[in-house]
N, C-alpha and C. Protein backbone atom coordinates (compact mmCIF):
# COMPACT_ATOMS: atom_id res chain seq x y z
N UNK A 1 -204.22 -37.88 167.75
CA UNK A 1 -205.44 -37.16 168.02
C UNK A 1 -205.14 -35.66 168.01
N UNK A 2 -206.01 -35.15 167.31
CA UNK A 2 -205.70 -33.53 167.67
C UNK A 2 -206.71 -32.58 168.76
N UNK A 3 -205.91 -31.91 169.68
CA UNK A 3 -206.31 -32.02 170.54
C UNK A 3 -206.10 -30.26 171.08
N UNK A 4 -207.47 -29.81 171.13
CA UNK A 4 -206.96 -28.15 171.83
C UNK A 4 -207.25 -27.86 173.27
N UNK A 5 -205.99 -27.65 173.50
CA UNK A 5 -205.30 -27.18 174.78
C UNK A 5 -205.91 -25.87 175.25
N UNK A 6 -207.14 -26.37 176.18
CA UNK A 6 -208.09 -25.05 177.38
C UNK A 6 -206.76 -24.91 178.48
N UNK A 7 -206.62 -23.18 178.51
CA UNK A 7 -206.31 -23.21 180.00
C UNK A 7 -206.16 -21.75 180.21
N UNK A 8 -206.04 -21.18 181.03
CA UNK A 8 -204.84 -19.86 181.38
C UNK A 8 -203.78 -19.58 181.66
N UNK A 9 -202.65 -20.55 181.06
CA UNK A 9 -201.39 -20.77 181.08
C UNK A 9 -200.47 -19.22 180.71
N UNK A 10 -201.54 -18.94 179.44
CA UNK A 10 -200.18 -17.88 178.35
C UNK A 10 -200.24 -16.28 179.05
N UNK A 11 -201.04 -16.52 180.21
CA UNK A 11 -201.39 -15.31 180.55
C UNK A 11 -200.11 -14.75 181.57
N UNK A 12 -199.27 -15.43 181.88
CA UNK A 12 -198.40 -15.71 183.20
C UNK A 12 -196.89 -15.80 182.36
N UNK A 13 -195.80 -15.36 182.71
CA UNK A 13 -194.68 -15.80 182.11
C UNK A 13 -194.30 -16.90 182.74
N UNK A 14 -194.50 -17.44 184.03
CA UNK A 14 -194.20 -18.93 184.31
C UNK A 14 -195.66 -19.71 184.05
N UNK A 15 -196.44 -19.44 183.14
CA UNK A 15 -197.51 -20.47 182.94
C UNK A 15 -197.25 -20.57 181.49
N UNK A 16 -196.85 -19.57 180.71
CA UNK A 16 -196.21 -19.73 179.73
C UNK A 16 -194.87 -20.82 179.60
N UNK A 17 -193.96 -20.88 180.53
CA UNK A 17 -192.92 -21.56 180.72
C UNK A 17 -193.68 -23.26 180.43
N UNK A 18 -194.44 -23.30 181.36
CA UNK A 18 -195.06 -24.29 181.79
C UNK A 18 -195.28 -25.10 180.99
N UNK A 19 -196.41 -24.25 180.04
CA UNK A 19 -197.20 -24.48 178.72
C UNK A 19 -196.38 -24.95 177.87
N UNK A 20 -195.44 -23.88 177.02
CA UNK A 20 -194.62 -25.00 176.39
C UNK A 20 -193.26 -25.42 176.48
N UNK A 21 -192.76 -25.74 177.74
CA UNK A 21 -191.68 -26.09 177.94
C UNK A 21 -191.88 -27.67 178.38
N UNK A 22 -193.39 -27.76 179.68
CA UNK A 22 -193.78 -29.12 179.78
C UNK A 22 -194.99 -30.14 179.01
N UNK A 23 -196.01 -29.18 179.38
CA UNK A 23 -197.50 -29.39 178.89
C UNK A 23 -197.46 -29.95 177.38
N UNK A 24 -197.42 -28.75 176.67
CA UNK A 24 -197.36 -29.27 175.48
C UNK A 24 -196.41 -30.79 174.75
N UNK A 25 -194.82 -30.48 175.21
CA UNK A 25 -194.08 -31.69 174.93
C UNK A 25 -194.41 -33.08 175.28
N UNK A 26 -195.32 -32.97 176.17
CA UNK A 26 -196.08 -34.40 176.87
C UNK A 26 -196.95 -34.65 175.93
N UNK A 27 -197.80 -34.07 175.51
CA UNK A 27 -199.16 -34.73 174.69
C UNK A 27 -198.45 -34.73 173.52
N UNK A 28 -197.24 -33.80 172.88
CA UNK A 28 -196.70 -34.38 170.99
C UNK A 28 -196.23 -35.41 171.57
N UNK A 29 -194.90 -36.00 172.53
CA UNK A 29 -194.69 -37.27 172.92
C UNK A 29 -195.41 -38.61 173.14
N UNK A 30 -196.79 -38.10 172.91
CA UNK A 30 -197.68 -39.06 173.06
C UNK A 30 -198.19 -39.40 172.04
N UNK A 31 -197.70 -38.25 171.32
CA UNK A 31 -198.30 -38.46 169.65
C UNK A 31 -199.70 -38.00 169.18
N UNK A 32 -199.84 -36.88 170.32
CA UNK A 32 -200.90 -35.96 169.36
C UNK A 32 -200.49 -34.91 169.07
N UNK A 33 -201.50 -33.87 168.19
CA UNK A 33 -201.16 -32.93 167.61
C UNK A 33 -201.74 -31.79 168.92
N UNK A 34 -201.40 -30.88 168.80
CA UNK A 34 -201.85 -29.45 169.75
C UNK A 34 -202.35 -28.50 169.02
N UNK A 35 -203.27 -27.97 169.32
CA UNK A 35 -204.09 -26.83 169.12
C UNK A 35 -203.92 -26.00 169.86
N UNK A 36 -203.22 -24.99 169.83
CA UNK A 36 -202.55 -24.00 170.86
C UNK A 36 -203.28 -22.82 170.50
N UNK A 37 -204.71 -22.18 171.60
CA UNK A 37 -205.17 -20.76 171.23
C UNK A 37 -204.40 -19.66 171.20
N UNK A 38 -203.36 -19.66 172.04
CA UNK A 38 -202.48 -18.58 172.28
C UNK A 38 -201.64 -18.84 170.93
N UNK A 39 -201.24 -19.46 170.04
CA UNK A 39 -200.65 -19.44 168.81
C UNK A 39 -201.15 -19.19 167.55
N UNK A 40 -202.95 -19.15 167.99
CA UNK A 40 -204.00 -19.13 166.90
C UNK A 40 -204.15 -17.93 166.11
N UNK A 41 -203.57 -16.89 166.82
CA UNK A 41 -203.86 -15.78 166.58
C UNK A 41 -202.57 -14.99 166.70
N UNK A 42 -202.24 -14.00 164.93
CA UNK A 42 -200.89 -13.44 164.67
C UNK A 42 -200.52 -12.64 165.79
N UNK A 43 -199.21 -13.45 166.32
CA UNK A 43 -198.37 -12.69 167.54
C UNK A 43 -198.31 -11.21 167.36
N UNK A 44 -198.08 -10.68 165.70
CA UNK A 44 -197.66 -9.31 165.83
C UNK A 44 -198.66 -8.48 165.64
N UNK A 45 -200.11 -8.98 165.86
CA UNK A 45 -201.17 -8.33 165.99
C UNK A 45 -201.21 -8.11 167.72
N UNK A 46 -201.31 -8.87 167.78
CA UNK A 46 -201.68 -9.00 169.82
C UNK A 46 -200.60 -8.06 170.37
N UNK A 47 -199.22 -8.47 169.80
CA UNK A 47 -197.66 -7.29 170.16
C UNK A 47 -198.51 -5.79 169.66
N UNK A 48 -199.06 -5.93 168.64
CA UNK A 48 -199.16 -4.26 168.47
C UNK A 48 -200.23 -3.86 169.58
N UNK A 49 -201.26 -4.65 169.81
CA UNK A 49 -201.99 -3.91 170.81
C UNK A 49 -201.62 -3.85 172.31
N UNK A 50 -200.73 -4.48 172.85
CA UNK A 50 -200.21 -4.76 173.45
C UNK A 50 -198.92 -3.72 173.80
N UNK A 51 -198.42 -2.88 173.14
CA UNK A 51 -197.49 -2.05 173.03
C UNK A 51 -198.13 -0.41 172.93
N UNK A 52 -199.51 -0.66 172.66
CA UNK A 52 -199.99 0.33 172.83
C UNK A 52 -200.48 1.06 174.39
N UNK A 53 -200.52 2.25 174.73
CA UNK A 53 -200.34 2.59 176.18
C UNK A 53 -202.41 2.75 176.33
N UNK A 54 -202.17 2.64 177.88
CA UNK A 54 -203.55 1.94 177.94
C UNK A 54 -204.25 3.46 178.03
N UNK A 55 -205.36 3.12 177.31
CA UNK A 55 -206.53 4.44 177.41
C UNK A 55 -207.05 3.71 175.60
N UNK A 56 -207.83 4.45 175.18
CA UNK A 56 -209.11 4.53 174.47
C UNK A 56 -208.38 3.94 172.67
N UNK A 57 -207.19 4.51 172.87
CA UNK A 57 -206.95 3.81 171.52
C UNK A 57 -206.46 1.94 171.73
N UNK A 58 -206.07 2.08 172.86
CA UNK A 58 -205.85 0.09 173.10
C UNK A 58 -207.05 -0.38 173.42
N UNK A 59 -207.90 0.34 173.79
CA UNK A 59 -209.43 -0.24 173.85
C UNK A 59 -210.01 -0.70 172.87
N UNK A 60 -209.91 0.00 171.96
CA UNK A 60 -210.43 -0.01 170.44
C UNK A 60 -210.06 -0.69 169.73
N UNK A 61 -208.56 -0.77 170.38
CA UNK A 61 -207.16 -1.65 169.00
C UNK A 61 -207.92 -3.05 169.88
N UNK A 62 -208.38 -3.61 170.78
CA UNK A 62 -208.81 -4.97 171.49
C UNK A 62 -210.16 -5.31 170.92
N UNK A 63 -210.77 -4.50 171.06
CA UNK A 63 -212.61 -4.45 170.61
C UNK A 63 -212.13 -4.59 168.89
N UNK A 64 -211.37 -4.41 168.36
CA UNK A 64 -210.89 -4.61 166.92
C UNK A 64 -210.24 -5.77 166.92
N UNK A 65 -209.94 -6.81 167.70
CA UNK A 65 -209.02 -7.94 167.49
C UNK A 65 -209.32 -8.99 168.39
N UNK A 66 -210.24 -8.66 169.52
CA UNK A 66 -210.99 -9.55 170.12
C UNK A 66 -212.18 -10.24 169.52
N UNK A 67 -212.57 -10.39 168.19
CA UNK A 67 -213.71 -10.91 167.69
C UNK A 67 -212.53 -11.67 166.94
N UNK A 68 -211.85 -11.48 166.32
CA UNK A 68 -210.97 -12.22 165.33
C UNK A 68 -210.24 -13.74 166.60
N UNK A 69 -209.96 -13.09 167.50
CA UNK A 69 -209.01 -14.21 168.58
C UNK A 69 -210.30 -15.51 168.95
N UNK A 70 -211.69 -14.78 169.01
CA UNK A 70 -212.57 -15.54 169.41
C UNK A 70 -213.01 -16.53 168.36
N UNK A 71 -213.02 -16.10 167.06
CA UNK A 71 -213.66 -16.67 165.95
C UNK A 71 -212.18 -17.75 166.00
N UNK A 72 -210.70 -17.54 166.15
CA UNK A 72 -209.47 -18.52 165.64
C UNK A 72 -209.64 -19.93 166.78
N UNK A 73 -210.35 -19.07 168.19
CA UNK A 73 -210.40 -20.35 168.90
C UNK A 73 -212.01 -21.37 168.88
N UNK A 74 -212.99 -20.62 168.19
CA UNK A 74 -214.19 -21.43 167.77
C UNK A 74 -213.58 -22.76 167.27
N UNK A 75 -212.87 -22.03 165.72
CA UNK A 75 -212.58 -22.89 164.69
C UNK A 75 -212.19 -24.03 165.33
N UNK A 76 -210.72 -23.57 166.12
CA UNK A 76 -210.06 -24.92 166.46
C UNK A 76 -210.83 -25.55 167.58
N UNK A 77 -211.36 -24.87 168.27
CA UNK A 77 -212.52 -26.15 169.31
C UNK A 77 -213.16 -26.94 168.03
N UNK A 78 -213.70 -26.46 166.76
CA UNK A 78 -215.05 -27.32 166.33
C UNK A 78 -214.03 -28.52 165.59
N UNK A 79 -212.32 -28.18 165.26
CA UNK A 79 -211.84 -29.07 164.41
C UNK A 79 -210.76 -30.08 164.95
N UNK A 80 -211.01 -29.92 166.44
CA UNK A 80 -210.35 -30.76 167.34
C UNK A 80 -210.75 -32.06 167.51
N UNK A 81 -210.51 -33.25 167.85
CA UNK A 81 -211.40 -34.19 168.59
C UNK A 81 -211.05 -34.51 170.28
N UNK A 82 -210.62 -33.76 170.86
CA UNK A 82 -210.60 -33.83 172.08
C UNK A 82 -210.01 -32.43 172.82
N UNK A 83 -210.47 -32.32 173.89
CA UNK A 83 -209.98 -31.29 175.21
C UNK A 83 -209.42 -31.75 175.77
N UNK A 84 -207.96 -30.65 176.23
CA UNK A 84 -207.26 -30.98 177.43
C UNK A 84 -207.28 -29.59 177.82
N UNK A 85 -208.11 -29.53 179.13
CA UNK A 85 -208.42 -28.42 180.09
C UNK A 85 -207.20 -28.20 180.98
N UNK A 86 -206.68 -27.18 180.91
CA UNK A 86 -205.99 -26.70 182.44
C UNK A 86 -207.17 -26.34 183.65
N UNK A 87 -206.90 -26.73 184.90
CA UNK A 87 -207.59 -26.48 185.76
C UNK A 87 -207.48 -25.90 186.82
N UNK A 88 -206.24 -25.80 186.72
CA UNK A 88 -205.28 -24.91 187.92
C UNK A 88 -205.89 -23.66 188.24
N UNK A 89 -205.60 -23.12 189.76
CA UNK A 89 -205.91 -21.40 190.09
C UNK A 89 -206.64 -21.50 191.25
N UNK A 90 -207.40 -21.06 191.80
CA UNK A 90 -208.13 -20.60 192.90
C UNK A 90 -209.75 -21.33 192.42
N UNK A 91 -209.88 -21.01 191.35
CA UNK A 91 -211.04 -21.18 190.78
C UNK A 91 -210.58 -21.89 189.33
N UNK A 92 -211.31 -22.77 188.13
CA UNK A 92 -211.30 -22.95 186.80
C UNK A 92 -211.36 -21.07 186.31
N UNK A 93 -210.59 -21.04 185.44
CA UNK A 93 -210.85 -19.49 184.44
C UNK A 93 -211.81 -19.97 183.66
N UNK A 94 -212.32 -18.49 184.05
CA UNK A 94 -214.02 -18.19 182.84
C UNK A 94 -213.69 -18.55 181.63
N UNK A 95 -212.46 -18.16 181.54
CA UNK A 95 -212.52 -18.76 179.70
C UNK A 95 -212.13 -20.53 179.30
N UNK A 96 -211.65 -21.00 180.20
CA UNK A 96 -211.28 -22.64 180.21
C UNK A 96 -212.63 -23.23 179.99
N UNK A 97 -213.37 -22.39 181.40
CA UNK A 97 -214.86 -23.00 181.99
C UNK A 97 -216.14 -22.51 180.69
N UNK A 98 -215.75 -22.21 179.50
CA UNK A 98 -216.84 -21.70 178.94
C UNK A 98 -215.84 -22.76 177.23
N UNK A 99 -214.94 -23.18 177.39
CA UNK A 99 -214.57 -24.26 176.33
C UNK A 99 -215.29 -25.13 176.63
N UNK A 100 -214.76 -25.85 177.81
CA UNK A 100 -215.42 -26.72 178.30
C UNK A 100 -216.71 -27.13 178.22
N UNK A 101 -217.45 -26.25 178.51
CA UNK A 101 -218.99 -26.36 178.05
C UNK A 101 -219.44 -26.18 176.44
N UNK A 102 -218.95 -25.41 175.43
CA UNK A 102 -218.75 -25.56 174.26
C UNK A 102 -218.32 -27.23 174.28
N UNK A 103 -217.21 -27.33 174.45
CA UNK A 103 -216.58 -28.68 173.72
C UNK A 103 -218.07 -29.57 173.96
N UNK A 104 -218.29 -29.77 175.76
CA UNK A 104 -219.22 -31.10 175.62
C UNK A 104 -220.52 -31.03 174.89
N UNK A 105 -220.90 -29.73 174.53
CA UNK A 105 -222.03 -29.52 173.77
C UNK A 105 -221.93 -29.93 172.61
N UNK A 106 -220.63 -29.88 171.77
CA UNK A 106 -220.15 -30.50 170.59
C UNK A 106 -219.98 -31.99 170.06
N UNK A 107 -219.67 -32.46 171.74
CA UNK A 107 -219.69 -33.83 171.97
C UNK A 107 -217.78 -34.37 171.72
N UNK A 108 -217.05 -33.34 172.17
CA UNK A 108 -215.86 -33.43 172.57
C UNK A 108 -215.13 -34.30 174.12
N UNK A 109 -214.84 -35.33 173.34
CA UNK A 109 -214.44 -35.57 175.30
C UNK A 109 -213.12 -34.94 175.69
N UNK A 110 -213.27 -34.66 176.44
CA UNK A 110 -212.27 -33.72 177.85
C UNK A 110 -211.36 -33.90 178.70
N UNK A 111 -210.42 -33.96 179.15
CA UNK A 111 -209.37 -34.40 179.92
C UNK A 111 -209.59 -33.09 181.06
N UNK A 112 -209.06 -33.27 182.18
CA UNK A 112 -209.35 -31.77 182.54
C UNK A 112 -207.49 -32.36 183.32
N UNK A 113 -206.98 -30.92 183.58
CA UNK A 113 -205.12 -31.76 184.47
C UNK A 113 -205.45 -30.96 185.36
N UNK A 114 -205.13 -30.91 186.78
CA UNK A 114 -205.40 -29.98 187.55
C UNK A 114 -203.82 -30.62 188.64
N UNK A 115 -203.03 -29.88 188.14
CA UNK A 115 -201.70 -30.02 188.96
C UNK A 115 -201.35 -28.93 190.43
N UNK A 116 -202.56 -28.49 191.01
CA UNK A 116 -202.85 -27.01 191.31
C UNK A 116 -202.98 -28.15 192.86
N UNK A 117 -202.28 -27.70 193.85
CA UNK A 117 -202.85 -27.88 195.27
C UNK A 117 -203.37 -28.25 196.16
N UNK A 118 -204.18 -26.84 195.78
CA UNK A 118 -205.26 -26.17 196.62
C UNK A 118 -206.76 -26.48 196.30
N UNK A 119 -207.39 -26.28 197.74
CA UNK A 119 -208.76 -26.99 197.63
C UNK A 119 -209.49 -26.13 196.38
N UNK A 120 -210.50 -26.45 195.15
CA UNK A 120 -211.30 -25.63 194.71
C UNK A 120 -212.37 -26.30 193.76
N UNK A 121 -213.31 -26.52 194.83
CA UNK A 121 -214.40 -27.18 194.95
C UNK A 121 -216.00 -27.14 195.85
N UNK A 122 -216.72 -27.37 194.94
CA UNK A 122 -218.16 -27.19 195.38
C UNK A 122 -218.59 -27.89 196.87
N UNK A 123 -217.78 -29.42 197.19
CA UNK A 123 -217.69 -29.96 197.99
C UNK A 123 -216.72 -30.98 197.86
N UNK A 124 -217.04 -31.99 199.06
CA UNK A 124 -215.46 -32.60 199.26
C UNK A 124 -215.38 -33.57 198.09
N UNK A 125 -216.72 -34.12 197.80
CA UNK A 125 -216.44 -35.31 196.68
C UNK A 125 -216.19 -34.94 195.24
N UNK A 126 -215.52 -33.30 195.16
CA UNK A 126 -215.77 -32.67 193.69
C UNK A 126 -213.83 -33.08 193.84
N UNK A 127 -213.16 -32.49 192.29
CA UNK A 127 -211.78 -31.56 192.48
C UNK A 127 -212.22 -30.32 192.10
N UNK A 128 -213.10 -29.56 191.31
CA UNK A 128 -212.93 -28.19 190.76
C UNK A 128 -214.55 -28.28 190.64
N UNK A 129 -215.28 -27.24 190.19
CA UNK A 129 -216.71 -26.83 190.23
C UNK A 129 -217.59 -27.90 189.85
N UNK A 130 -218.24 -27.88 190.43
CA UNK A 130 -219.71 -28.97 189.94
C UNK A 130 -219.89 -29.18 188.47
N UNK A 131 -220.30 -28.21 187.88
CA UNK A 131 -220.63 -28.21 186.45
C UNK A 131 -219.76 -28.38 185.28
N UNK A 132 -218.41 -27.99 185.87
CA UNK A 132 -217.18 -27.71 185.01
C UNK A 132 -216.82 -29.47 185.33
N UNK A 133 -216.98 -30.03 186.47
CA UNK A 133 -216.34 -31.45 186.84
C UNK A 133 -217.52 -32.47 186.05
N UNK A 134 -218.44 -32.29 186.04
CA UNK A 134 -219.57 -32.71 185.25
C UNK A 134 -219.21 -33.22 184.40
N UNK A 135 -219.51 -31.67 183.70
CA UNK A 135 -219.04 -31.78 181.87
C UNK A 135 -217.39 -32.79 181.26
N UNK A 136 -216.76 -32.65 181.91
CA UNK A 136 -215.39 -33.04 181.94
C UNK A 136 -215.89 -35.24 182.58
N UNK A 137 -216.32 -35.40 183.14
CA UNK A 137 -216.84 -36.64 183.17
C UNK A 137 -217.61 -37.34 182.11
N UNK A 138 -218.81 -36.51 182.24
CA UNK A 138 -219.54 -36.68 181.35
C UNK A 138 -219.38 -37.04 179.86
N UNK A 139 -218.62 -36.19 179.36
CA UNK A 139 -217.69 -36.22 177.87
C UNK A 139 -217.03 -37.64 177.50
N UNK A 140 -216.97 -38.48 178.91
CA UNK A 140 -215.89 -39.60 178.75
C UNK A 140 -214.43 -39.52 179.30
N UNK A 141 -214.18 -38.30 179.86
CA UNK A 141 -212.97 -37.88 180.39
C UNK A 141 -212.88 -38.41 181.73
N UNK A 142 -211.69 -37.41 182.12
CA UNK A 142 -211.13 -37.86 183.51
C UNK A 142 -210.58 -36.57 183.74
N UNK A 143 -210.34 -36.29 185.22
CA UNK A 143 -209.25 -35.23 185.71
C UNK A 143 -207.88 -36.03 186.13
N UNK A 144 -206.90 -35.61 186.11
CA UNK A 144 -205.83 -35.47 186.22
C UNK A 144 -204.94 -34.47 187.08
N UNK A 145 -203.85 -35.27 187.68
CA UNK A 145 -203.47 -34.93 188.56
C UNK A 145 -201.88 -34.11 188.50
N UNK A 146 -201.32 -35.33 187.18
CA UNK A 146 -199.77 -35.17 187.16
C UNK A 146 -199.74 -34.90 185.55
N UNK A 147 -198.91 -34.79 184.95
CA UNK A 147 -198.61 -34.82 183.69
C UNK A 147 -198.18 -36.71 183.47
N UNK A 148 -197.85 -36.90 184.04
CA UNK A 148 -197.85 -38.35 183.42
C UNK A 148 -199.18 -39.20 183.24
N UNK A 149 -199.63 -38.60 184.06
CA UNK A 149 -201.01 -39.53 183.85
C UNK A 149 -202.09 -38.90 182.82
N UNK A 150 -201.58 -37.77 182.17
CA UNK A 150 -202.36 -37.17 180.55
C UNK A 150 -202.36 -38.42 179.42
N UNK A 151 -201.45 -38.78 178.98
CA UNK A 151 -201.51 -39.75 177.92
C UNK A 151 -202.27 -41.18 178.25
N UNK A 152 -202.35 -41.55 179.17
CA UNK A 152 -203.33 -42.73 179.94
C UNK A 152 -204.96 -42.37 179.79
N UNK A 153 -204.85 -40.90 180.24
CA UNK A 153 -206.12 -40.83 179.98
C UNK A 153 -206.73 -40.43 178.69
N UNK A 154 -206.00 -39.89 177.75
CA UNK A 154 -206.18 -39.79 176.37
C UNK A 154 -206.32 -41.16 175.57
N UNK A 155 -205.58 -41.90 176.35
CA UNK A 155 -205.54 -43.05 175.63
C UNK A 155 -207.01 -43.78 176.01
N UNK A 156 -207.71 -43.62 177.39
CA UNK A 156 -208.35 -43.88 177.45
C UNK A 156 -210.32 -43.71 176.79
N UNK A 157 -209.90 -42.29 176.00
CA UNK A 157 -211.06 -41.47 175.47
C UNK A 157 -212.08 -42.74 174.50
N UNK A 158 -212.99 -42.55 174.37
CA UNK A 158 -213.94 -43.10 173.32
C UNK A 158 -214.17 -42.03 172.46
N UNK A 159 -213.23 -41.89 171.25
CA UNK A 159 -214.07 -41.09 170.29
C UNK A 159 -215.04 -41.63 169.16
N UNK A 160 -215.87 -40.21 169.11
CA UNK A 160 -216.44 -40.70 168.01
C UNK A 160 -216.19 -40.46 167.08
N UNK A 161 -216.58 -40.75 165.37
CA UNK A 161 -216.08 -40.25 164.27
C UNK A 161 -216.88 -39.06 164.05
């Protein structure tokens, strides 16, 4: 199954670690493919803006390369057949929480992993936001707790063609 990987992992050098040292090696071991946004888009574009010192020309160099990063992760949401959400943090990230709702609008089912803690939830019978836990049900998915229990629930998906 090919499958793109929601989260805010690459933002962190130990969520990066995370990402592909564990995360990722679990779902190819399982024998799907990964759709990695943080890979979607040329490293030595993001390095150049990124190296640039902050004020009005890295503003510009972002507002110039932030429509391109957005359009590489459309694509691969529309050519995926499934989500696997990170859910970890204090809160779901705005940008996980706005795949998510893309994907199920698409009619993507969803995995959501939430290896995170801490309480972060609407109420006690949620794990993570109402709408975001919804959609992630709804789709045919499941949340998740551990990394072992990702491929169970992938395995479990109903796709459609």
């Amino acid at each position: 199954m090919q499958i793109y990987l929601a989260g805010p992992l690459g933002f962190s050098e130990a969520g990066r670690d995370f990402h592909y040292r564990k995360l990722i090696p679990e779902l190819e071991r399982s024998g799907h493919a990964v759709l990695d946004p943080w890979t979607l888009t040329d490293p030595a574009a993001i390095a150049a803006v990124l190296s640039l010192p902050f004020g009005a020309d890295r503003r510009e160099a972002w507002r110039a390369l932030n429509p391109q990063i957005g359009r590489n992760n459309h694509a691969a949401l529309d050519a995926c057949e499934a989500v696997v959400a990170v859910l970890d943090g204090v809160d779901v990230d705005s940008g996980t929480a706005a795949e998510i709702g893309y994907a199920f609008a698409r009619g993507k089912p969803i995995v959501g992993y939430r290896g995170d803690l801490r309480l972060s939830t609407d109420n006690e019978a949620l794990t993570v936001n109402l709408q975001v836990e919804y959609f992630i049900r709804a789709s045919g998915g499941d949340i998740v707790s551990t990394l072992a229990q990702l491929p169970g629930a992938l395995a479990a998906l109903k796709l459609t063609p």
